[in-house]
Protein backbone atom coordinates (compact mmCIF):
# COMPACT_ATOMS: atom_id res chain seq x y z
CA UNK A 1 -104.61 247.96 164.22
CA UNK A 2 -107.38 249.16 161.92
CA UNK A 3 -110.61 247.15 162.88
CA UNK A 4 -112.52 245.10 160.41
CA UNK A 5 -115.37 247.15 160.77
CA UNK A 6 -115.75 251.04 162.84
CA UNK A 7 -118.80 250.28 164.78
CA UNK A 8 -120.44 252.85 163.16
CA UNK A 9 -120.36 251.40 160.38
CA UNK A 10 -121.25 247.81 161.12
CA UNK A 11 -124.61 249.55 162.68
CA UNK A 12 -125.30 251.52 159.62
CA UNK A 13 -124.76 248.26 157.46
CA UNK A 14 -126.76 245.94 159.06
CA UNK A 15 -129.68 249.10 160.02
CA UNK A 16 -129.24 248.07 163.66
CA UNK A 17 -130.17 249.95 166.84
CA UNK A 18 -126.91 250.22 169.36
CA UNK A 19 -127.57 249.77 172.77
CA UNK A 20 -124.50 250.57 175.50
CA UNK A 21 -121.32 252.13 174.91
CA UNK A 22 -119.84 251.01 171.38
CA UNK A 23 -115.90 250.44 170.63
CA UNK A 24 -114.31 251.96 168.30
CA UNK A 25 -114.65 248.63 165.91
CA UNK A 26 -114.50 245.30 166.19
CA UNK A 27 -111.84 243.18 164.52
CA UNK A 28 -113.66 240.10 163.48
CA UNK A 29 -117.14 238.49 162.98
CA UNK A 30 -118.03 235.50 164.55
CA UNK A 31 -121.26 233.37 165.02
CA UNK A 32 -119.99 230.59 167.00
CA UNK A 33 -118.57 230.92 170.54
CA UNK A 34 -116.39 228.30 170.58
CA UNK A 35 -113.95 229.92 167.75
CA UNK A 36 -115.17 233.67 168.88
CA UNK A 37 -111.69 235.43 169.06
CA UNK A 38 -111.35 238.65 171.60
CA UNK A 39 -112.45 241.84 169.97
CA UNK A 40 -115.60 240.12 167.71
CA UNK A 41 -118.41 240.99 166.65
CA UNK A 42 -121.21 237.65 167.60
CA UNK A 43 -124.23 237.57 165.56
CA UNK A 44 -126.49 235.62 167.46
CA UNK A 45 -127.81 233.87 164.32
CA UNK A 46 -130.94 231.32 165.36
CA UNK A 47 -130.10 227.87 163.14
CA UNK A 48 -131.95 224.85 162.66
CA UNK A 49 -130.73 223.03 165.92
CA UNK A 50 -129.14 225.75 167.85
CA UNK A 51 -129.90 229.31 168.57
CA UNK A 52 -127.17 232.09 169.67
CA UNK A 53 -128.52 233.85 171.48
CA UNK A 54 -128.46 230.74 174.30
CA UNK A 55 -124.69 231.23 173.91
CA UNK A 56 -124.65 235.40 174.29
CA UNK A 57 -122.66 234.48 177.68
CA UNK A 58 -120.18 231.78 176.61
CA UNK A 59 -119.61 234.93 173.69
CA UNK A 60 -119.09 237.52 176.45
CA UNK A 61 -116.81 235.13 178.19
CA UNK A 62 -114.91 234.51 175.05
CA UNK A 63 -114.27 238.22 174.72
CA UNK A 64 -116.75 239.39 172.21
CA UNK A 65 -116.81 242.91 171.07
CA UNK A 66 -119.94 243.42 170.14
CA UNK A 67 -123.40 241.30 170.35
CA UNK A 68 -125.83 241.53 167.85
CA UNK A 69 -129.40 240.19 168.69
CA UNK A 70 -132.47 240.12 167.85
CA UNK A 71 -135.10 242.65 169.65
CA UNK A 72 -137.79 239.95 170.42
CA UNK A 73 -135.21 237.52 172.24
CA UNK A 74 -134.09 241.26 174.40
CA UNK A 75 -136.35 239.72 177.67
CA UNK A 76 -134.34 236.87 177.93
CA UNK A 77 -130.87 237.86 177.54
CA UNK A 78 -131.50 239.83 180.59
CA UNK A 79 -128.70 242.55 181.74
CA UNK A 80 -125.56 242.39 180.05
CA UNK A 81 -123.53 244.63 180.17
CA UNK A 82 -121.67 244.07 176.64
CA UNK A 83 -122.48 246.53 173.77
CA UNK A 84 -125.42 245.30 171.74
CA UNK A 85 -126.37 246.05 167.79
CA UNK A 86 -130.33 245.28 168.26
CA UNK A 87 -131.74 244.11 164.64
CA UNK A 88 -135.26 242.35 163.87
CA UNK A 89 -133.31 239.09 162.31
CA UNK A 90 -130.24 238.90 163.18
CA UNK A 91 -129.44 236.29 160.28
CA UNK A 92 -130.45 239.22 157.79
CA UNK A 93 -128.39 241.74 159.29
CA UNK A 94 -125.58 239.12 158.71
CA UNK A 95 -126.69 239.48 154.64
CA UNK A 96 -127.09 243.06 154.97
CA UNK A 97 -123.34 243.20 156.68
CA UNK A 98 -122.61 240.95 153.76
CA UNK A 99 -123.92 243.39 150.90
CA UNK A 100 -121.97 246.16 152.25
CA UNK A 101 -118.39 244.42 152.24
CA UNK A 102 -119.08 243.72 148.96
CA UNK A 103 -119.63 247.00 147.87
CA UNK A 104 -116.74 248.58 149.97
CA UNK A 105 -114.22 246.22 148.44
CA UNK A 106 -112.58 246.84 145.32
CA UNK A 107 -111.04 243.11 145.11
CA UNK A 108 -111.31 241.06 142.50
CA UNK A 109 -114.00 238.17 143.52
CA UNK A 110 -114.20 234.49 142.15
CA UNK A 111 -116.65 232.17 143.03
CA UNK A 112 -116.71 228.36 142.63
CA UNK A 113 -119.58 226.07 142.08
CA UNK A 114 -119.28 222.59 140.74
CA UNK A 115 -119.90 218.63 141.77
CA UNK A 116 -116.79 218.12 143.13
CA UNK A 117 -113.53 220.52 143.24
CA UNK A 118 -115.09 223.39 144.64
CA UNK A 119 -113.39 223.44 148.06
CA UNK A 120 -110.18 221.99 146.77
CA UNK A 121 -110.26 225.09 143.95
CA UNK A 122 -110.95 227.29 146.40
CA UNK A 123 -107.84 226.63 148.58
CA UNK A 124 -105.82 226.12 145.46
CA UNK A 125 -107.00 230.24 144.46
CA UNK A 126 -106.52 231.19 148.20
CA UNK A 127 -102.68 229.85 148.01
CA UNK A 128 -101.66 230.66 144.79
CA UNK A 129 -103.47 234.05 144.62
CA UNK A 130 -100.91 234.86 147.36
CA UNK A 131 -98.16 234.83 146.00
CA UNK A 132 -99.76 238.26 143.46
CA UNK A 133 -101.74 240.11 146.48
CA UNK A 134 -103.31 240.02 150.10
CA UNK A 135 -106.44 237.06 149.48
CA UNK A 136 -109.65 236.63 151.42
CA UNK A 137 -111.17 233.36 151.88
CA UNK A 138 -112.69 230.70 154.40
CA UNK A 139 -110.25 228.33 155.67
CA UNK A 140 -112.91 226.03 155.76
CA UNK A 141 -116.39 225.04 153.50
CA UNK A 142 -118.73 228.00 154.17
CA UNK A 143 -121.06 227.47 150.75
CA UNK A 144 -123.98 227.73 152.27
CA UNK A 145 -126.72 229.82 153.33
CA UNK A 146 -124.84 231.49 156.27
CA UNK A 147 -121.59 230.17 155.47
CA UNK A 148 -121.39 232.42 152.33
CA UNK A 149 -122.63 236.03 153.93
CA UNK A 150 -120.45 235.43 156.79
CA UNK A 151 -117.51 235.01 154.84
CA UNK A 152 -118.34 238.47 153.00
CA UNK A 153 -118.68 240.35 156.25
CA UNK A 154 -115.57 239.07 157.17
CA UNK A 155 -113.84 240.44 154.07
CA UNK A 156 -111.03 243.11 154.48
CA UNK A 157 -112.32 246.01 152.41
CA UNK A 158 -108.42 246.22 151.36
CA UNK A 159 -107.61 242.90 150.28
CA UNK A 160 -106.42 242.64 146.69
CA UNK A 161 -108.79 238.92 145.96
CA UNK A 162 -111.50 237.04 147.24
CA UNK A 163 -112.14 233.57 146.91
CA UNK A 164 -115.74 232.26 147.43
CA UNK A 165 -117.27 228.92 147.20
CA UNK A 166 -121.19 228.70 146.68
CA UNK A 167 -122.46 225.20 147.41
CA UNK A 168 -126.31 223.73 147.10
CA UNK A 169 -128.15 220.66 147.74
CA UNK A 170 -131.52 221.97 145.98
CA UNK A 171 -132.31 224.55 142.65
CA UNK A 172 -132.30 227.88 144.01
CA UNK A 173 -130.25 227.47 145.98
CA UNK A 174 -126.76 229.34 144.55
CA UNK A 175 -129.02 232.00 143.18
CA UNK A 176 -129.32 234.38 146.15
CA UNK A 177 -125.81 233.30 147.34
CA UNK A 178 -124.22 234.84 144.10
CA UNK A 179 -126.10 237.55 144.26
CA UNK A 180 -124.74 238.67 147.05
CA UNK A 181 -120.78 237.89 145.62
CA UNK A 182 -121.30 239.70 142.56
CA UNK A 183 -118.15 237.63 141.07
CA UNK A 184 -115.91 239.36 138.20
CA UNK A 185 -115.12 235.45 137.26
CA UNK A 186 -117.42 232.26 137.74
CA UNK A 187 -116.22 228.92 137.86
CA UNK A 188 -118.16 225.96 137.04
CA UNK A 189 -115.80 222.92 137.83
CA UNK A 190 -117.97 219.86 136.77
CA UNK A 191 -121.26 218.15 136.76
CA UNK A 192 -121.62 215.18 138.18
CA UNK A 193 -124.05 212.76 140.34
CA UNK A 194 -123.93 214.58 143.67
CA UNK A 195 -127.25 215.16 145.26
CA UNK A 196 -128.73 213.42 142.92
CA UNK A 197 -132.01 212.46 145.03
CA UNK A 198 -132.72 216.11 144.95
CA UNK A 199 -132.88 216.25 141.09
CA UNK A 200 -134.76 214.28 138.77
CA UNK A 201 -131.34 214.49 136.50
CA UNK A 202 -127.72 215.86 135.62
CA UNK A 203 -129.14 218.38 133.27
CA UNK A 204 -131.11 219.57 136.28
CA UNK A 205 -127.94 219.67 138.41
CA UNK A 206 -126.27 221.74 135.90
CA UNK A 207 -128.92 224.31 135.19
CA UNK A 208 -128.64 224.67 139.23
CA UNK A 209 -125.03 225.27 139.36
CA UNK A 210 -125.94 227.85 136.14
CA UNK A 211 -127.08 229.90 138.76
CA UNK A 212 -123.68 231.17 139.80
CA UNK A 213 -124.05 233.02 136.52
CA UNK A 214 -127.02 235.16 137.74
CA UNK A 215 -124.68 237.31 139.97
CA UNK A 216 -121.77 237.80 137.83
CA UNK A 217 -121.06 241.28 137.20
CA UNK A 218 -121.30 243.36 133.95
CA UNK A 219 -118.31 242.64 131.81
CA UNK A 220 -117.33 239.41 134.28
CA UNK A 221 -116.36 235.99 132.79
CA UNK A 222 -117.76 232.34 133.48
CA UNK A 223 -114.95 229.71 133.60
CA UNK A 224 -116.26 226.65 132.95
CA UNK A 225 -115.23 222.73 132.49
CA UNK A 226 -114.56 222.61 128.57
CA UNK A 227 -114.58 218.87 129.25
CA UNK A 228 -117.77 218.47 130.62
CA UNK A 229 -120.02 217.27 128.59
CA UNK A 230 -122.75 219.48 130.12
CA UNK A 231 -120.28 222.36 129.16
CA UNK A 232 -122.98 223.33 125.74
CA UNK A 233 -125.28 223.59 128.47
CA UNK A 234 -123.62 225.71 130.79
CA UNK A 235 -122.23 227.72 128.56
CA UNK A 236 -125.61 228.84 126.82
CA UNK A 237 -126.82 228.91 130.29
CA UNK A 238 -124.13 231.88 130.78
CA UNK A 239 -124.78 233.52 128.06
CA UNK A 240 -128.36 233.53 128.16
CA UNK A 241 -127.88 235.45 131.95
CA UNK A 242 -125.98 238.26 129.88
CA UNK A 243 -122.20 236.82 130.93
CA UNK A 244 -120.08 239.22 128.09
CA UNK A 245 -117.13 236.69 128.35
CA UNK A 246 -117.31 232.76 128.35
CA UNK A 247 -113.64 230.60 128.83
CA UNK A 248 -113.57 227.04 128.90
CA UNK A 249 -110.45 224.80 130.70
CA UNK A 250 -109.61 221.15 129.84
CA UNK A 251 -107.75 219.19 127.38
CA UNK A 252 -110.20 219.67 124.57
CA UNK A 253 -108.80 221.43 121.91
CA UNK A 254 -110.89 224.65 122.24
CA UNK A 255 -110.13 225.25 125.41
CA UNK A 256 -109.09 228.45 125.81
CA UNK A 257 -106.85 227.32 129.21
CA UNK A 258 -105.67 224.22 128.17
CA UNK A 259 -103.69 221.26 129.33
CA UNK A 260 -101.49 219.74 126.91
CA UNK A 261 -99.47 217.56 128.60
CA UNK A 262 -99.24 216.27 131.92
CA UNK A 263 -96.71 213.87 133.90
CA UNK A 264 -98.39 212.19 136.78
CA UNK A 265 -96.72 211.32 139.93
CA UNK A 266 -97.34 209.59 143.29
CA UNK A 267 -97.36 212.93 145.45
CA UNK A 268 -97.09 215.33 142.84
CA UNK A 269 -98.11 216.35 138.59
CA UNK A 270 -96.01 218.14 136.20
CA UNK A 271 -97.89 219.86 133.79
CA UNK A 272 -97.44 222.01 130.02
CA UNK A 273 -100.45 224.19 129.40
CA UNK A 274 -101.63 226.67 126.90
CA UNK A 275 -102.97 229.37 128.84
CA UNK A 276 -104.52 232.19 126.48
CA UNK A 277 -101.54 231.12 123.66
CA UNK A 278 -98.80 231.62 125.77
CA UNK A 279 -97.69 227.78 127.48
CA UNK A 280 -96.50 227.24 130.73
CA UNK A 281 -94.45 224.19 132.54
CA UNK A 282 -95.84 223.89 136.16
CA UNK A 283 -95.06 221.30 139.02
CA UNK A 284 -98.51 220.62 140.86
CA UNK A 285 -97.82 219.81 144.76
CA UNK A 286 -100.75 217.28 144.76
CA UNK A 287 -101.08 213.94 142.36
CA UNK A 288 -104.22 213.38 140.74
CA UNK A 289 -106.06 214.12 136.98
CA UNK A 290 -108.69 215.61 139.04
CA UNK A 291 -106.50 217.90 140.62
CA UNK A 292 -104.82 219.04 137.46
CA UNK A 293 -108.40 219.53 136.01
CA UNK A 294 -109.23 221.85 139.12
CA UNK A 295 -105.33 223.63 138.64
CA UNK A 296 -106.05 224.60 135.31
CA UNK A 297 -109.63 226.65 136.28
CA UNK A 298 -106.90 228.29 139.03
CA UNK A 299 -104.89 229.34 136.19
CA UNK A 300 -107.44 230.54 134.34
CA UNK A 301 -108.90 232.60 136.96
CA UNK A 302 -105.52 233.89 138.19
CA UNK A 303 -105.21 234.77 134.35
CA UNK A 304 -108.68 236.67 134.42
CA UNK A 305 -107.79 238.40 137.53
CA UNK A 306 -104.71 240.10 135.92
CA UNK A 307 -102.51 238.15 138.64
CA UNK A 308 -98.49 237.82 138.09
CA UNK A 309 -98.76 234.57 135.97
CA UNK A 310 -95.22 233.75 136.78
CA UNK A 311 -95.79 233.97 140.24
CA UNK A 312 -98.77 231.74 140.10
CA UNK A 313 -96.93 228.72 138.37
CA UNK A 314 -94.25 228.61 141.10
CA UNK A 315 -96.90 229.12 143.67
CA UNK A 316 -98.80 225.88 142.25
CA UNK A 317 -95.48 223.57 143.48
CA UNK A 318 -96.30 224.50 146.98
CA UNK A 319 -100.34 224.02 147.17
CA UNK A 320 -101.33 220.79 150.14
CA UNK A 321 -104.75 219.07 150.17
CA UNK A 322 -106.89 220.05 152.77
CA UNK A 323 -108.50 218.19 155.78
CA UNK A 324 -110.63 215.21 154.56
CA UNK A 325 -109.96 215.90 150.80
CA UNK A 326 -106.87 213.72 149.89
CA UNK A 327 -104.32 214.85 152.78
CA UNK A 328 -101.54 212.47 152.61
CA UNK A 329 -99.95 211.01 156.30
CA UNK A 330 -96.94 208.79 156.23
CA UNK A 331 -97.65 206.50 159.29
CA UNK A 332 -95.12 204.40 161.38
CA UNK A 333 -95.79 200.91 161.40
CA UNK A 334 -94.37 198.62 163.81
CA UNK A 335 -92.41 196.86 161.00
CA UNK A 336 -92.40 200.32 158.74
CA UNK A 337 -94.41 202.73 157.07
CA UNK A 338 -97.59 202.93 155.61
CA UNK A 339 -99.33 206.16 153.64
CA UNK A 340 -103.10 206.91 154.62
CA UNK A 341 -104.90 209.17 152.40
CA UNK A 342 -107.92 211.16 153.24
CA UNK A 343 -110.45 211.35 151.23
CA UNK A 344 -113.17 211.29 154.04
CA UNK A 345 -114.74 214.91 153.67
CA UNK A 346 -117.21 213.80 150.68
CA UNK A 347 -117.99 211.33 148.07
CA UNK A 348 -120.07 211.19 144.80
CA UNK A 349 -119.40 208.29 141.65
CA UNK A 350 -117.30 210.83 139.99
CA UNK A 351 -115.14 211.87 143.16
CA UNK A 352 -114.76 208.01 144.14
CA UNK A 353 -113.41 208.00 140.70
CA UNK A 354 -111.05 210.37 141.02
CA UNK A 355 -110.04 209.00 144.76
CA UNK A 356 -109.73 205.37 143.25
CA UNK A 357 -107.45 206.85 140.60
CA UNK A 358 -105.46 208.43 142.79
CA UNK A 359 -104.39 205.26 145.00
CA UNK A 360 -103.78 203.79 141.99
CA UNK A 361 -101.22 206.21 141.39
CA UNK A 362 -99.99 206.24 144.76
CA UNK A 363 -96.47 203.97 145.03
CA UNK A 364 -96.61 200.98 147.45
CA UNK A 365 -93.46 199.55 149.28
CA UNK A 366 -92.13 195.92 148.69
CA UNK A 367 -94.83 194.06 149.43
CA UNK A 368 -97.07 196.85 150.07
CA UNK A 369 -100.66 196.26 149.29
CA UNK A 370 -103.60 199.34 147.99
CA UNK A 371 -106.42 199.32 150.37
CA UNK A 372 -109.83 201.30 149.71
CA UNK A 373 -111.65 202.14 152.66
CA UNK A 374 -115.18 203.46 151.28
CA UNK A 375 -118.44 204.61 152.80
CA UNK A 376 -121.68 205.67 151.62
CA UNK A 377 -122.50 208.06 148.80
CA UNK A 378 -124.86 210.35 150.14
CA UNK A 379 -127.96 212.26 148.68
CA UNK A 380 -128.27 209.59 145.70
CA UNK A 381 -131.68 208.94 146.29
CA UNK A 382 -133.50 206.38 143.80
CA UNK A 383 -130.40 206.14 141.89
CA UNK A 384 -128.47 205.47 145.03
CA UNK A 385 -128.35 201.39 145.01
CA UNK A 386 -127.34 200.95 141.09
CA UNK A 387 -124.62 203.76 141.42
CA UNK A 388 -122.80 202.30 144.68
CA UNK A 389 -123.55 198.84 142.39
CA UNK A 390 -121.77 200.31 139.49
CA UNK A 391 -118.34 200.94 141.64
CA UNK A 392 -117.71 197.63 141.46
CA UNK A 393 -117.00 198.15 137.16
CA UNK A 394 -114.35 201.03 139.10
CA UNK A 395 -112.78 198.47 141.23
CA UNK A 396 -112.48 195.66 139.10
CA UNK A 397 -110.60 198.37 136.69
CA UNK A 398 -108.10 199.65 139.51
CA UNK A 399 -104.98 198.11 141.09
CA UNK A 400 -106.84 198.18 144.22
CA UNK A 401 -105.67 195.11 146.22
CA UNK A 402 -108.81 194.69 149.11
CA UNK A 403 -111.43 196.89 150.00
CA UNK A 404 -113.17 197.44 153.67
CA UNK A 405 -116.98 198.56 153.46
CA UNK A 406 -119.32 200.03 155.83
CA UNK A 407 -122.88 201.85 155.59
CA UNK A 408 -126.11 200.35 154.01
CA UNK A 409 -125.96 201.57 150.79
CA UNK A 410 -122.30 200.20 150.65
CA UNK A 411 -124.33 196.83 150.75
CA UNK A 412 -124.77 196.88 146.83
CA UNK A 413 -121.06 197.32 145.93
CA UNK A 414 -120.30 194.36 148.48
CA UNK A 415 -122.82 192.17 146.96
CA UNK A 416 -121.65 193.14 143.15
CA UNK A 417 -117.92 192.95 143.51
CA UNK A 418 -115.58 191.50 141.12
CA UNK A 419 -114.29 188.82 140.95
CA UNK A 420 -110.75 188.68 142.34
CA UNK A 421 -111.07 190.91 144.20
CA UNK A 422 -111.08 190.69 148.53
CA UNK A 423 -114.25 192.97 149.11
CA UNK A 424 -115.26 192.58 152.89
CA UNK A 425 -118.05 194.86 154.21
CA UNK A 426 -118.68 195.38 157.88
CA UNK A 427 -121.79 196.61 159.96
CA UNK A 428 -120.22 199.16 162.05
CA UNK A 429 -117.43 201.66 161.91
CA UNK A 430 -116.05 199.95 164.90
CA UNK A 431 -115.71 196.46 163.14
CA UNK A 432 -114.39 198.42 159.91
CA UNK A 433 -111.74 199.34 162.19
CA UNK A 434 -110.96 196.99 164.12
CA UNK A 435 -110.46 195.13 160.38
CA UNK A 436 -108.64 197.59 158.94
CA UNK A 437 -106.01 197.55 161.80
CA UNK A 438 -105.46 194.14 161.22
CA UNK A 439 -105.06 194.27 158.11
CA UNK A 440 -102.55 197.43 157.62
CA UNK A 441 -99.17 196.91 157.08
CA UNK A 442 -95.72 198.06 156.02
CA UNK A 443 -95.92 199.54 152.55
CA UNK A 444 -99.36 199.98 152.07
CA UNK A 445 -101.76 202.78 150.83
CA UNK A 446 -104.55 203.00 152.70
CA UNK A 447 -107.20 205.41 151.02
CA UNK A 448 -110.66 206.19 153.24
CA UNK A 449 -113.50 207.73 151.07
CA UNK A 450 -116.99 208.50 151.96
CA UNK A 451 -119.06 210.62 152.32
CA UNK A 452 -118.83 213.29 155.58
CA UNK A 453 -122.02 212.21 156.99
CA UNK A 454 -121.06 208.75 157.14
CA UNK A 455 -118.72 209.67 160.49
CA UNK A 456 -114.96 208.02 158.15
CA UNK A 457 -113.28 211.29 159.58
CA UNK A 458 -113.39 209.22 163.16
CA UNK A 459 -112.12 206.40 161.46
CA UNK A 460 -108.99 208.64 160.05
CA UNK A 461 -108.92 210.50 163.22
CA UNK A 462 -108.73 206.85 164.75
CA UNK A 463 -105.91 205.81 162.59
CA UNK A 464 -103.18 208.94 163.54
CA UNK A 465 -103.85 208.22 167.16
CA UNK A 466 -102.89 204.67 166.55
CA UNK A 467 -99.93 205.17 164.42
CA UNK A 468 -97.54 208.07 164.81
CA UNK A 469 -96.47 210.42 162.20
CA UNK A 470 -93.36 208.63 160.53
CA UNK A 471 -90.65 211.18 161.30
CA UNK A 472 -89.53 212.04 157.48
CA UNK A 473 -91.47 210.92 154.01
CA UNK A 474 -90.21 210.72 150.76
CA UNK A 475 -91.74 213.35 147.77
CA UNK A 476 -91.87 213.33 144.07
CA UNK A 477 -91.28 209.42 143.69
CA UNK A 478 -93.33 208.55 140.32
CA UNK A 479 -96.17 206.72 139.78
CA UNK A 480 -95.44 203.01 137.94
């Protein structure tokens, strides 16, 4: 099996100093110990709350390949007898490994940035980019600081695409991060209210996601929401960083990958696009506008890429949401079935939006009641009370039949609810579900939204130990 990396040449990328006797390569890279598989390389990387190098042994017992460390923490590993790369920061060597998969590779890259979408784009390019070539990617949301180089160094150097997400919470953030990508294609997918306490407002958000643009590489393209309406913004923002070639997606009529019809259903879309003048039927595996929205930049990248267009629009029919980001469970009931959605990974007033839709959408049995489970919007700041406030205007709009509350800032949407409407908010998670079991029944879709600090994924972890998988579920049944 050819290794990821010779060990020669992980030591030459990251300008280490090899102490013991090397392998001939290592077949991964890892920086946690828990998930370390056999054969890794562990960079001891020192993080805000932990440092690795306190878990060198639990790596060694886990089978690691290779440690690199840093030379001043040396003293205290004491002997080991496991091959060491020595560096002076062992988080830096991780960029430099980073730098040279990217230049080894001759894959087409795409990176996401966006509001909301960018993990649920990502998988979508991972799955459907598949079905044309071998694809690299994170299976899980490594946009970060770390997150983003590791993925890199974990790239084959023979895979065919790579998917990247780039995530921030503060300007400057993506800058750096897409520097080190170098993306052939950009994608922007929208501007909305998410860490809005960091940013005085959306303009500000969008000139931060702009910085995607900044590593794009000469003759590259930025894909970007054509129904935005920071898309003028963005797309002079592209421009202006020297991007030769600037696509929009949407419905708007100038969109060069555009939707221009779509059928929704309660587990599934049909769509008719116009991608590049040529149209295309496609059946989406997951319901939702939003989700459409987010297929069509996949269609437009897979188009930029040079992918097998054909084979992308059957590949769309088989795409699943991911943990925490609108996974569907059919649950057995004691007196039927129930569907719980999970929408517990994140939450901003434009994803709640889209989630809110989306049980709308979602078909109820006789009987059968829609129930919103929501949490706190995170990283709102000022604007944080008026915009949980304002979900009440999305509530009183929906088919949404009661709705279960928990967190402080969930407070203002309990005290502004309308009219009509059963809106019951609770002090603790463990009241919320203790309610929410009581209240479930057969035909019901239960939707939980919040935001992933908030601790809902307990709550949904709660509710599929309570109630079993329902042993077969029905698909493609239409919205009414």
């Amino acid at each position: 099996m050819t290794p990821l990396w010779t060990s020669q040449a992980l030591v030459a990328a990251v300008s280490g100093r090899p102490v013991g006797k090397m392998p001939e390569g290592v077949s991964g890279i890892s920086i946690d110990s828990r998930t370390l598989k056999p054969g890794d390389a562990f960079f001891a990387i020192k993080g805000e709350k932990f440092d690795g190098h306190d878990f060198a042994t639990a790596a060694i017992k886990a089978g690691a390949g290779v440690l690199v460390v840093a030379e001043g923490r040396l003293p205290a590993l004491g002997r080991i007898n496991v091959p060491m790369i020595v560096v002076p920061d062992v988080l830096a060597a991780l960029q430099k490994a980073a730098v040279a998969a990217r230049a080894r590779t001759r894959a087409r890259i795409i990176a996401v940035t966006g509001s909301a979408g960018k993990t649920t784009t990502k998988d979508m390019l991972r799955e459907v980019l598949s079905a044309a070539g071998t694809v690299h990617a994170a299976d899980r949301s490594f946009n970060n600081h770390w997150g983003v180089p590791l993925t890199l160094a974990r790239m084959p150097a023979d895979c065919d695409y790579a998917v990247f997400e780039i995530g921030m919470n503060h300007a400057g953030e993506i800058r750096p991060l897409s520097q080190y990508v170098r993306p052939h294609i950009a994608i922007v997918t929208m501007i909305a209210a998410a860490h809005l306490g960091h940013f005085a407002s959306l303009e500000e958000i969008a000139m931060a996601k702009a910085e995607i643009f900044e590593g794009v590489e000469k003759g590259g393209h930025a894909l970007i929401n054509r129904d935005d309406k920071r898309w003028r913004l963005l797309e002079k923002a592209a421009r202006e960083t020297g991007v030769e070639h600037v696509w929009g997606f949407g419905q708007n009529g100038r969109a060069t990958f555009r939707l221009m019809e779509w059928q929704q259903g309660s587990e599934d879309s049909t769509v008719k696009v116009r991608l590049a003048g040529e149209e295309h039927t496609a059946r989406i595996g997951l319901p939702g506008r939003h989700i459409v929205q987010n297929a069509l930049a996949v269609m437009g990248a897979a188009y930029l890429a040079g992918a097998d267009m054909s084979k992308i629009m059957i590949a769309l029919s088989a795409v699943r949401a991911g943990e925490g980001r609108g996974r569907r469970h059919r649950l057995a009931h004691p007196k039927g079935t129930f569907t719980l959605i999970d929408e517990s990974y994140n939450a901003n007033p434009a994803s709640m939006k889209a989630a809110v839709d989306l049980l709308d959408a979602t078909t109820v049995g006789e009987g059968g009641r829609r129930i919103a489970v929501l949490g706190d919007m995170l990283e709102l700041g000022i604007h944080s009370q008026k915009l949980h406030a304002e979900l009440a205007q999305l509530i009183a709009g929906s088919q949404i039949d009661l709705v279960l509350l928990a967190g402080e800032e969930m407070r203002a949407l309990a005290e502004a609810a309308p009219e009509g409407r059963e809106v019951r908010h609770f002090v603790s998670l463990g009241d919320l579900e203790q309610a929410l079991n009581q209240a479930v029944g057969p035909g019901d879709a239960v939707m939980i939204k919040s935001s992933n600090g908030i601790g809902f994924s307990k709550l949904v972890a709660a509710m599929l130990k309570f109630y079993p998988e329902a042993k077969s579920a029905t698909r493609g049944a239409k919205a009414q």
